[in-house]
Protein backbone atom coordinates (compact mmCIF):
# COMPACT_ATOMS: atom_id res chain seq x y z
CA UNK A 1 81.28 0.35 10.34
CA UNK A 2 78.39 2.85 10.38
CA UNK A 3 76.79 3.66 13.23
CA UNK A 4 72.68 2.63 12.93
CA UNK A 5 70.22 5.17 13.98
CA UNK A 6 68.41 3.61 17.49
CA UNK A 7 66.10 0.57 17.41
CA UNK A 8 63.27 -0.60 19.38
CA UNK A 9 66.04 -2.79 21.76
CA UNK A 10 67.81 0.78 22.16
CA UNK A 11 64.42 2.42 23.20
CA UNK A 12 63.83 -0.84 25.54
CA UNK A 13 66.97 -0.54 27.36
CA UNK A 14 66.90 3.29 27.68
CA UNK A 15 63.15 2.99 29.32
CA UNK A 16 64.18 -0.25 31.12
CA UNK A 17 67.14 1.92 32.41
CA UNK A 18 64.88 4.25 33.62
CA UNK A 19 61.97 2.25 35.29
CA UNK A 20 64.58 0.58 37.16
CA UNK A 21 66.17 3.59 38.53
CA UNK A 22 62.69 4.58 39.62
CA UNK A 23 61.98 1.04 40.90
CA UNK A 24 65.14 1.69 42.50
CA UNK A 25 64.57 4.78 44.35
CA UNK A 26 61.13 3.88 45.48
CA UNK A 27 62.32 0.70 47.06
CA UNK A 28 64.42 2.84 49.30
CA UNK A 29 61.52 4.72 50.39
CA UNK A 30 59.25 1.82 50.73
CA UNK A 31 62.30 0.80 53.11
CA UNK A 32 62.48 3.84 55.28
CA UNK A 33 59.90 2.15 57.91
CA UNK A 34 62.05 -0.11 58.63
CA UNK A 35 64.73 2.47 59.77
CA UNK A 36 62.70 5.44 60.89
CA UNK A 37 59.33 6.04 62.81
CA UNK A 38 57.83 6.98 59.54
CA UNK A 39 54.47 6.13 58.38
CA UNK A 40 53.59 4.73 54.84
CA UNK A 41 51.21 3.88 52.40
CA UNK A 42 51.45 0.47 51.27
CA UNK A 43 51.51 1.46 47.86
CA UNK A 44 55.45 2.05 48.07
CA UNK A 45 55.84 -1.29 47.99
CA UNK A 46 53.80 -1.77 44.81
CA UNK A 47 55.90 1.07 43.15
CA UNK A 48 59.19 -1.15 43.88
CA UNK A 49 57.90 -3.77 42.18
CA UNK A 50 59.20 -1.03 38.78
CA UNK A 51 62.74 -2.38 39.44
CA UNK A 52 61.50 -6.05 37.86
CA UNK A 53 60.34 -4.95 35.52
CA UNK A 54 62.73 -2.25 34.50
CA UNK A 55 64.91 -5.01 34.67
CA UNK A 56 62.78 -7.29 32.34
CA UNK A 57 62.65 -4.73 29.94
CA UNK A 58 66.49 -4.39 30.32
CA UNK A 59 67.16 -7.98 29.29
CA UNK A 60 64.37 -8.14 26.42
CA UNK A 61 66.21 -4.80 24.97
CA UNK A 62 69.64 -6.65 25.29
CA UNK A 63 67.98 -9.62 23.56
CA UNK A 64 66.68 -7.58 20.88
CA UNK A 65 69.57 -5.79 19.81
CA UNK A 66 71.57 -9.05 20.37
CA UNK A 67 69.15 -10.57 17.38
CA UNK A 68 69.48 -7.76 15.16
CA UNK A 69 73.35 -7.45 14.87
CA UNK A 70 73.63 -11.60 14.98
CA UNK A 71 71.07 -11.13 11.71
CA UNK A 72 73.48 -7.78 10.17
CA UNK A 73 76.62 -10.51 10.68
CA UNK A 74 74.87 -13.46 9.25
CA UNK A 75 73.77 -11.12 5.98
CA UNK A 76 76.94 -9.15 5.86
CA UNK A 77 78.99 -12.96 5.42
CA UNK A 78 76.05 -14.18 3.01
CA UNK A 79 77.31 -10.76 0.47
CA UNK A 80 81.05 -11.89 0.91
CA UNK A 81 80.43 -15.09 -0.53
């Protein structure tokens, strides 16, 4: 089966991917207070909030490709009969 070129779930989960890594990282930041006389801005824990919705855009991507090869399937039986 040919491979087809990237979609918009493929873009999703790439950025998703990367939001979420970013979420990710700043959450550990945000956290250092907790471990370390350090001093932040409150906005730290705004920037976490990235990993939720990196993750949303994670599971829409998934959904999205999910759609498009159950609709290549369906079509690809509907030619076989």
């Amino acid at each position: 089966m040919p491979e087809s070129p990237a979609g918009a779930g493929d873009r999703l989960l790439r950025a998703g991917l990367i939001i979420t890594a970013a979420g990710m990282a700043l959450t550990l930041i945000a956290m250092l207070p907790l471990a370390f006389d350090v001093e932040l801005s409150s906005a730290f824990w705004w920037l976490a909030m990235l990993t939720g919705l990196g993750l949303a855009m994670i599971i829409v991507g998934l959904a999205r490709n999910a759609r498009r090869r159950s609709r290549s399937q369906t079509a690809a039986r509907a030619t076989l009969n």
